[in-house]
PDB file of N, CA and C in Angstrom:
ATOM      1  N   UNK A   1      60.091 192.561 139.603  1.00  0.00           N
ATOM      2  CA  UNK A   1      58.805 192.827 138.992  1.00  0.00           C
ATOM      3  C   UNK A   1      58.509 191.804 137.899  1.00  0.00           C
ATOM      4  N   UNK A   2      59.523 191.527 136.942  1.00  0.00           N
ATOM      5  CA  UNK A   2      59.128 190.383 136.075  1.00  0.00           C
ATOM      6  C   UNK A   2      59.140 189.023 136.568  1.00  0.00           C
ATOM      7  N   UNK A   3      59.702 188.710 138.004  1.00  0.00           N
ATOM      8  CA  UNK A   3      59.000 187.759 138.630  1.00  0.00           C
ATOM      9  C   UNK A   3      57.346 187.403 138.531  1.00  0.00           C
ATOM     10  N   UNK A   4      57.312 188.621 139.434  1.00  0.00           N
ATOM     11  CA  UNK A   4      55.788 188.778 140.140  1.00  0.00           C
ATOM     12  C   UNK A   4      54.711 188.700 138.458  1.00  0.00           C
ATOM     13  N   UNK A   5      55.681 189.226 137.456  1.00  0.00           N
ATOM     14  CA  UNK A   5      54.360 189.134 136.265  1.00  0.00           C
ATOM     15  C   UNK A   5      54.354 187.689 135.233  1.00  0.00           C
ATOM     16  N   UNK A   6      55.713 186.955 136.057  1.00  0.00           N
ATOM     17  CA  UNK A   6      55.181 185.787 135.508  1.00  0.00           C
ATOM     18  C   UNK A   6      54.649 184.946 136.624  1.00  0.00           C
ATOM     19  N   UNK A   7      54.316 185.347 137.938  1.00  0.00           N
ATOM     20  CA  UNK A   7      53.780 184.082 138.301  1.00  0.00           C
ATOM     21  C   UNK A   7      52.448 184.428 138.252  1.00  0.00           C
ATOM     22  N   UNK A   8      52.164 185.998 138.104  1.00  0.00           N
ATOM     23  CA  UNK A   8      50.274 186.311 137.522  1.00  0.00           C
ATOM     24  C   UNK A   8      50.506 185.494 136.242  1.00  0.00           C
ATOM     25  N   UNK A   9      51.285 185.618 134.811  1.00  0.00           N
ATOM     26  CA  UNK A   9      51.061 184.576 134.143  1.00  0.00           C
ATOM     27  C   UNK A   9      50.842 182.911 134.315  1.00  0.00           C
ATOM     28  N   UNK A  10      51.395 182.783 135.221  1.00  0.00           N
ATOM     29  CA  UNK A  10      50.756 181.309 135.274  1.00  0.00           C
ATOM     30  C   UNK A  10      49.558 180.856 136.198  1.00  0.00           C
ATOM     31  N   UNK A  11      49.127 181.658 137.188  1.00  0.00           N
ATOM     32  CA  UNK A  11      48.219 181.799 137.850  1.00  0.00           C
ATOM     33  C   UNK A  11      46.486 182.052 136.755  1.00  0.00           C
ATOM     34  N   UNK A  12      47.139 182.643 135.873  1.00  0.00           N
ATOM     35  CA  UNK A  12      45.356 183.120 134.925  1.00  0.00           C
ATOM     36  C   UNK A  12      45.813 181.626 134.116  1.00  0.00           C
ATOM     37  N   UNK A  13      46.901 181.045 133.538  1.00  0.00           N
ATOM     38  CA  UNK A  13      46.895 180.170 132.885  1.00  0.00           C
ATOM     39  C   UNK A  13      46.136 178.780 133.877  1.00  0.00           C
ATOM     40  N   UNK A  14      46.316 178.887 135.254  1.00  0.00           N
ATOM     41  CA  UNK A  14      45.759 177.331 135.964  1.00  0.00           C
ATOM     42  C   UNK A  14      44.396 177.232 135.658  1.00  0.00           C
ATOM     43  N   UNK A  15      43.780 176.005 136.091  1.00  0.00           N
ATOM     44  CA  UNK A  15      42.173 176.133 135.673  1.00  0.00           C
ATOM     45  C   UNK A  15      41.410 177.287 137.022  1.00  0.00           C
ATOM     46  N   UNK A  16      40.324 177.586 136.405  1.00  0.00           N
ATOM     47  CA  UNK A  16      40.139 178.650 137.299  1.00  0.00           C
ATOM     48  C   UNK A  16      39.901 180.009 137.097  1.00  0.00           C
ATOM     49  N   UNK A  17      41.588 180.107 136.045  1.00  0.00           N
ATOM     50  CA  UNK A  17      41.859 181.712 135.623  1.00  0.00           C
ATOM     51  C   UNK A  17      42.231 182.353 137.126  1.00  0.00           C
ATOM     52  N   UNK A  18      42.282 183.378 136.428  1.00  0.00           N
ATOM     53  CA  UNK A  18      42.824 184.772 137.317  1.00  0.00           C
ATOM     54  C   UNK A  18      42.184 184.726 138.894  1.00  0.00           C
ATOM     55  N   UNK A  19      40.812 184.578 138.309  1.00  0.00           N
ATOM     56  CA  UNK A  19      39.947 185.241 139.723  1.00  0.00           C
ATOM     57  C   UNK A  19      40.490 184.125 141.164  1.00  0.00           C
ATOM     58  N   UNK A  20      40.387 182.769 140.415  1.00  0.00           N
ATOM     59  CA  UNK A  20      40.496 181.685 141.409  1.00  0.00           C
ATOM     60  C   UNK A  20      41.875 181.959 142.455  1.00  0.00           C
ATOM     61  N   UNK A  21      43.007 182.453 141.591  1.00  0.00           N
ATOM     62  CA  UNK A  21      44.312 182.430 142.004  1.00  0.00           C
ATOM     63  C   UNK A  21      44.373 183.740 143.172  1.00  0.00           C
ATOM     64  N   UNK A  22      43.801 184.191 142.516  1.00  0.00           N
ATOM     65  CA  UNK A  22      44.046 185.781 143.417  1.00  0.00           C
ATOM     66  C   UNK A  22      42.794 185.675 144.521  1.00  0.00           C
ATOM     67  N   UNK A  23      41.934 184.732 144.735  1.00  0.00           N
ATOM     68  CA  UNK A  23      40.844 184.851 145.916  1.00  0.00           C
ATOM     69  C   UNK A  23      41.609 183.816 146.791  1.00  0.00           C
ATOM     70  N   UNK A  24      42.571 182.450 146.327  1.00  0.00           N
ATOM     71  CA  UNK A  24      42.766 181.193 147.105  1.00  0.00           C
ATOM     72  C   UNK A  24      43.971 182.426 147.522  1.00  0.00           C
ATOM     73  N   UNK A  25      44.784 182.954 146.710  1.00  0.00           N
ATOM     74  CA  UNK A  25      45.827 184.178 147.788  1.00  0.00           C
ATOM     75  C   UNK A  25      45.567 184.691 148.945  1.00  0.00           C
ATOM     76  N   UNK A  26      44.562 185.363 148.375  1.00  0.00           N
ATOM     77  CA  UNK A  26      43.815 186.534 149.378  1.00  0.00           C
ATOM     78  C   UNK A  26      43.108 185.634 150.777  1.00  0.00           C
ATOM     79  N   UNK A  27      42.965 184.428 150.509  1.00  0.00           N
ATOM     80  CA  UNK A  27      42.211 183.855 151.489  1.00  0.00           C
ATOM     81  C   UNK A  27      43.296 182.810 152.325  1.00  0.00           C
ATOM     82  N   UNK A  28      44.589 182.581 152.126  1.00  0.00           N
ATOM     83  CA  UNK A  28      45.655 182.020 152.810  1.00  0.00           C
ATOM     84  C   UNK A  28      45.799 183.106 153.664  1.00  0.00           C
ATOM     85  N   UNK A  29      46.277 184.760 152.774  1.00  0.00           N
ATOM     86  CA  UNK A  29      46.851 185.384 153.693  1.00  0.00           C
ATOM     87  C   UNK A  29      45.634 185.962 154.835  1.00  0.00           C
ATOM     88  N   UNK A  30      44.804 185.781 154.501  1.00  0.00           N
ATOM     89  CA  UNK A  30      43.461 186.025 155.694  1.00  0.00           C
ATOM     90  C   UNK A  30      43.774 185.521 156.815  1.00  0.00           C
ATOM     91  N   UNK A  31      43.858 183.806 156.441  1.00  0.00           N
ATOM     92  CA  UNK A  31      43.223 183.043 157.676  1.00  0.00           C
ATOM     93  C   UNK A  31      44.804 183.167 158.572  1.00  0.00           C
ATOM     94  N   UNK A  32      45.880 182.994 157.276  1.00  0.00           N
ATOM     95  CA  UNK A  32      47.211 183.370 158.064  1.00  0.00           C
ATOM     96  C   UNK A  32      47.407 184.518 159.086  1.00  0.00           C
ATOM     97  N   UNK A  33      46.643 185.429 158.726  1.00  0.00           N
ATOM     98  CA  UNK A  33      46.608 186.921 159.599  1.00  0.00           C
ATOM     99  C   UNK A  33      46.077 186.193 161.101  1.00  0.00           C
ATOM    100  N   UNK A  34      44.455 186.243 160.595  1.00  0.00           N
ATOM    101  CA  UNK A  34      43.702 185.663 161.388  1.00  0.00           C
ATOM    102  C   UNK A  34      44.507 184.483 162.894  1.00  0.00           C
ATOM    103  N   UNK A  35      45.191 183.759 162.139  1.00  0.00           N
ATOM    104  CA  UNK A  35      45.877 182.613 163.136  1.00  0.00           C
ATOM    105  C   UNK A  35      47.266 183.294 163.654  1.00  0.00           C
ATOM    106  N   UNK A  36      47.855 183.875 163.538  1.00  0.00           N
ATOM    107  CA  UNK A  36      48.786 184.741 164.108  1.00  0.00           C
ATOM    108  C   UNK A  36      47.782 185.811 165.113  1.00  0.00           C
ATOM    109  N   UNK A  37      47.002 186.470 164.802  1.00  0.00           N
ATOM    110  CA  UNK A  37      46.026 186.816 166.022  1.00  0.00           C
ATOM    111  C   UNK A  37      45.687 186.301 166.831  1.00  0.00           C
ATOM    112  N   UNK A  38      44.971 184.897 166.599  1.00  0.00           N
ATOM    113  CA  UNK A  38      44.460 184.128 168.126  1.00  0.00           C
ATOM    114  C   UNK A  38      45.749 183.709 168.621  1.00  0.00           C
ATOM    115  N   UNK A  39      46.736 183.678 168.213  1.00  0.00           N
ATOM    116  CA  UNK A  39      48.081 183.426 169.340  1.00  0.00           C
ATOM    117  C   UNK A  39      48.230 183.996 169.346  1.00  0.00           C
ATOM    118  N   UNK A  40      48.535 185.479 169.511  1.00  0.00           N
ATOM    119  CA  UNK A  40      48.641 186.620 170.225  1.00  0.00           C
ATOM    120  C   UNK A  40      47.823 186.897 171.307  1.00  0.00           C
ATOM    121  N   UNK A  41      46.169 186.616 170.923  1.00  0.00           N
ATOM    122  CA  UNK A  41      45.538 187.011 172.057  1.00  0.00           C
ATOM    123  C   UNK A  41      45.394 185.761 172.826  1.00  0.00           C
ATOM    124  N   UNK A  42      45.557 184.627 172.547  1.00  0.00           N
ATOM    125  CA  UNK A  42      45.658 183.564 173.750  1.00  0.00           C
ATOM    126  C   UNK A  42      46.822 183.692 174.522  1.00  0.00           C
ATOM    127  N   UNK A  43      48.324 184.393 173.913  1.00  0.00           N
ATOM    128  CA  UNK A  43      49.592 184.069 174.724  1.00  0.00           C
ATOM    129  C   UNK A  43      48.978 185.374 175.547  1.00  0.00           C
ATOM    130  N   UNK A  44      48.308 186.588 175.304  1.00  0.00           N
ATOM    131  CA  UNK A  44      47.808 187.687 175.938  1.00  0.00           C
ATOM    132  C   UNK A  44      47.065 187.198 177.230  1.00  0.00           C
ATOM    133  N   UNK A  45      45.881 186.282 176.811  1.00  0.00           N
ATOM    134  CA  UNK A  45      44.760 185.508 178.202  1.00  0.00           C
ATOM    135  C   UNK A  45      45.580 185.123 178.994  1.00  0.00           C
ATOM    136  N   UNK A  46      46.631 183.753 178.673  1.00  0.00           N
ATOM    137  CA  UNK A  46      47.430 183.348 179.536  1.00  0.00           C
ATOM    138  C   UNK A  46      48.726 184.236 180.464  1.00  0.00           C
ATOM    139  N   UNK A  47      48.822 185.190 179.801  1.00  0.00           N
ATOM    140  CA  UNK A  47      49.540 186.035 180.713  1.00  0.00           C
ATOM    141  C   UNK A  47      49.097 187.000 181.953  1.00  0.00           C
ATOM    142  N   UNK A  48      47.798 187.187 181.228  1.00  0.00           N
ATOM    143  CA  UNK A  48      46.519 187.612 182.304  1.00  0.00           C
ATOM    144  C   UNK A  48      46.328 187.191 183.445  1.00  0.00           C
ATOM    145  N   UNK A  49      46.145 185.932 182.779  1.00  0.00           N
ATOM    146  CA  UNK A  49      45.484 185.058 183.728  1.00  0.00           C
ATOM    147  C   UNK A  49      46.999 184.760 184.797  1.00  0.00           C
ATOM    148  N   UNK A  50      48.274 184.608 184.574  1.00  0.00           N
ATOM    149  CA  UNK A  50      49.082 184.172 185.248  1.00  0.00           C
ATOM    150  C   UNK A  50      49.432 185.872 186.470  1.00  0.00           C
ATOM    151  N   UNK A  51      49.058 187.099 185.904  1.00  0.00           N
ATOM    152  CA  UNK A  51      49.242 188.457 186.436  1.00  0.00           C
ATOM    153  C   UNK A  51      47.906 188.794 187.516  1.00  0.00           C
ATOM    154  N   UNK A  52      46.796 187.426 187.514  1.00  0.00           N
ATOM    155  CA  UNK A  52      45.664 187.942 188.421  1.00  0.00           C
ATOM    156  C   UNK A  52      45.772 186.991 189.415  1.00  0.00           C
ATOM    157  N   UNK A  53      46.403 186.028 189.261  1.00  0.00           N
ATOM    158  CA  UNK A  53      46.564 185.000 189.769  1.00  0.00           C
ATOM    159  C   UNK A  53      47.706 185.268 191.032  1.00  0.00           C
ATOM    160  N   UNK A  54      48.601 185.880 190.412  1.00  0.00           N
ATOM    161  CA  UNK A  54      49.930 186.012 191.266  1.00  0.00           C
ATOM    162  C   UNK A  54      49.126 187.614 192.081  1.00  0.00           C
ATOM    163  N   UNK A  55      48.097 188.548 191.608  1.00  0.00           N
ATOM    164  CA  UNK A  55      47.981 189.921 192.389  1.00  0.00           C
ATOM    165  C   UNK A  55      47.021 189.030 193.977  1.00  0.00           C
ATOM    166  N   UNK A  56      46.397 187.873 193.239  1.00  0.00           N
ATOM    167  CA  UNK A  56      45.360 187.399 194.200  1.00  0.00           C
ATOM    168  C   UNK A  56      46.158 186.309 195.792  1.00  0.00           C
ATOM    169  N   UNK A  57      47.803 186.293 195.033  1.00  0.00           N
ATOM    170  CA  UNK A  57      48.466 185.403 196.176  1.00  0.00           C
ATOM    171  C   UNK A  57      49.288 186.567 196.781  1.00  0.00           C
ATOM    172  N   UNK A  58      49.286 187.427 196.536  1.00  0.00           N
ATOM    173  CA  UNK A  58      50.801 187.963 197.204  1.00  0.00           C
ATOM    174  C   UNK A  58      50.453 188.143 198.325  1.00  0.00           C
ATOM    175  N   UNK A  59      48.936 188.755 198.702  1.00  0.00           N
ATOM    176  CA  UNK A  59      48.868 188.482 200.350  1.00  0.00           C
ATOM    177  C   UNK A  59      49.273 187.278 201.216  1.00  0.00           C
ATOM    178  N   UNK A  60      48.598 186.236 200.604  1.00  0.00           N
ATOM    179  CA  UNK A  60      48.806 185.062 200.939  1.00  0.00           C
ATOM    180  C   UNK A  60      50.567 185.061 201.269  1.00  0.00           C
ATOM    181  N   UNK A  61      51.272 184.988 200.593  1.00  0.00           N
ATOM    182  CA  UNK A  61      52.845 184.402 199.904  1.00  0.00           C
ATOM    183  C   UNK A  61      53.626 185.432 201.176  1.00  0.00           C
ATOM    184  N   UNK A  62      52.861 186.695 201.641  1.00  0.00           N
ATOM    185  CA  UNK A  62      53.760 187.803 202.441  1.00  0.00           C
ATOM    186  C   UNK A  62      53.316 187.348 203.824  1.00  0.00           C
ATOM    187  N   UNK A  63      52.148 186.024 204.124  1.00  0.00           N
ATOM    188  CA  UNK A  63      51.910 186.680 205.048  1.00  0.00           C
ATOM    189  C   UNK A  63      50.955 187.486 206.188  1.00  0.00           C
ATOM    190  N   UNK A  64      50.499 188.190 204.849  1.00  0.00           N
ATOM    191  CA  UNK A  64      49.870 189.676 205.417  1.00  0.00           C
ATOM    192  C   UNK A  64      48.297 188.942 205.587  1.00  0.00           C
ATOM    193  N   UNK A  65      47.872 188.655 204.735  1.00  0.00           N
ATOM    194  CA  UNK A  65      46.520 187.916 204.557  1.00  0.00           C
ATOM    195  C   UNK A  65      45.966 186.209 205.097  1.00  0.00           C
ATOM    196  N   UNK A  66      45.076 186.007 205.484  1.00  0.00           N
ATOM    197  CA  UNK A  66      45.019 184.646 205.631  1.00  0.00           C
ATOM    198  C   UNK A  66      44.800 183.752 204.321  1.00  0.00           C
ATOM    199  N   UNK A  67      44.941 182.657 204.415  1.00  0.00           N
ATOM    200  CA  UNK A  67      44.856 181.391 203.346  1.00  0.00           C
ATOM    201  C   UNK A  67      43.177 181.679 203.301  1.00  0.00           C
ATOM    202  N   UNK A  68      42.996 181.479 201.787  1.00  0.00           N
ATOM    203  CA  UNK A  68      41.521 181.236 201.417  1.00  0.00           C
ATOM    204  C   UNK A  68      40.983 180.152 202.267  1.00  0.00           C
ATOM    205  N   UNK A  69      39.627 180.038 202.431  1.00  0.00           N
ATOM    206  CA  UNK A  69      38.667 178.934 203.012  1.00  0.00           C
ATOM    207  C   UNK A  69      38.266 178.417 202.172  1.00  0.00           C
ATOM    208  N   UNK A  70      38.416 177.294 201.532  1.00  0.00           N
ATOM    209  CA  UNK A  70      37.224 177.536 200.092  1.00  0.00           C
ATOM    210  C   UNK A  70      35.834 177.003 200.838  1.00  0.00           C
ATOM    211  N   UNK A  71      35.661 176.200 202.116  1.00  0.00           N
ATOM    212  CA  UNK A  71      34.363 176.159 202.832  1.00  0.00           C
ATOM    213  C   UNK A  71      33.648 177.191 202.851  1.00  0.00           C
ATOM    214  N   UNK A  72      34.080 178.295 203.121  1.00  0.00           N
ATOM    215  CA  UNK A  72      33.714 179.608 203.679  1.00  0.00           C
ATOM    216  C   UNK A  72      33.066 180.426 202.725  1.00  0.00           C
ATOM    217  N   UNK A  73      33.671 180.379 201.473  1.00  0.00           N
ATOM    218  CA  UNK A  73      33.572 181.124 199.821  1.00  0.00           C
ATOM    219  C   UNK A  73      32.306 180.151 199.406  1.00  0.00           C
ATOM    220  N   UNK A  74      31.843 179.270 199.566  1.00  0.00           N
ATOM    221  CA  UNK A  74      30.572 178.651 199.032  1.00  0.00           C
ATOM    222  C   UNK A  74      29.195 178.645 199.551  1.00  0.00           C
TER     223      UNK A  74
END
């Protein structure tokens, strides 16, 4: 705890004061949140995308289904 109340002491001492220190905080750990989210939900898309991809071949891969046309699909 007397850590944490001297580095608020030197934080109101920088130019700025108090308010500056505690908004440039508050706004690291934001964008930090923030960027740990979009890699979550991009490693999320790409896993998607690799789970629709593989539901859309397995006919194909068994067999069971014919090979796409892509002539045919346009």
């Amino acid at each position: 705890m007397a850590e944490e109340l001297d580095m608020l002491l030197e934080c109101i001492d920088e130019p700025g004061g108090f308010r500056d220190a505690c908004t440039v905080f508050l706004r690291s750990s934001e964008v930090e949140a923030l960027e740990e989210g979009m890699g979550t939900l991009s490693e999320n898309c790409r896993m998607l995308k690799i789970f629709v991809k593989g539901n859309e071949l397995r006919g194909h891969i068994a067999w069971t289904d014919p090979a796409p046309d892509s002539e045919k699909e346009k």
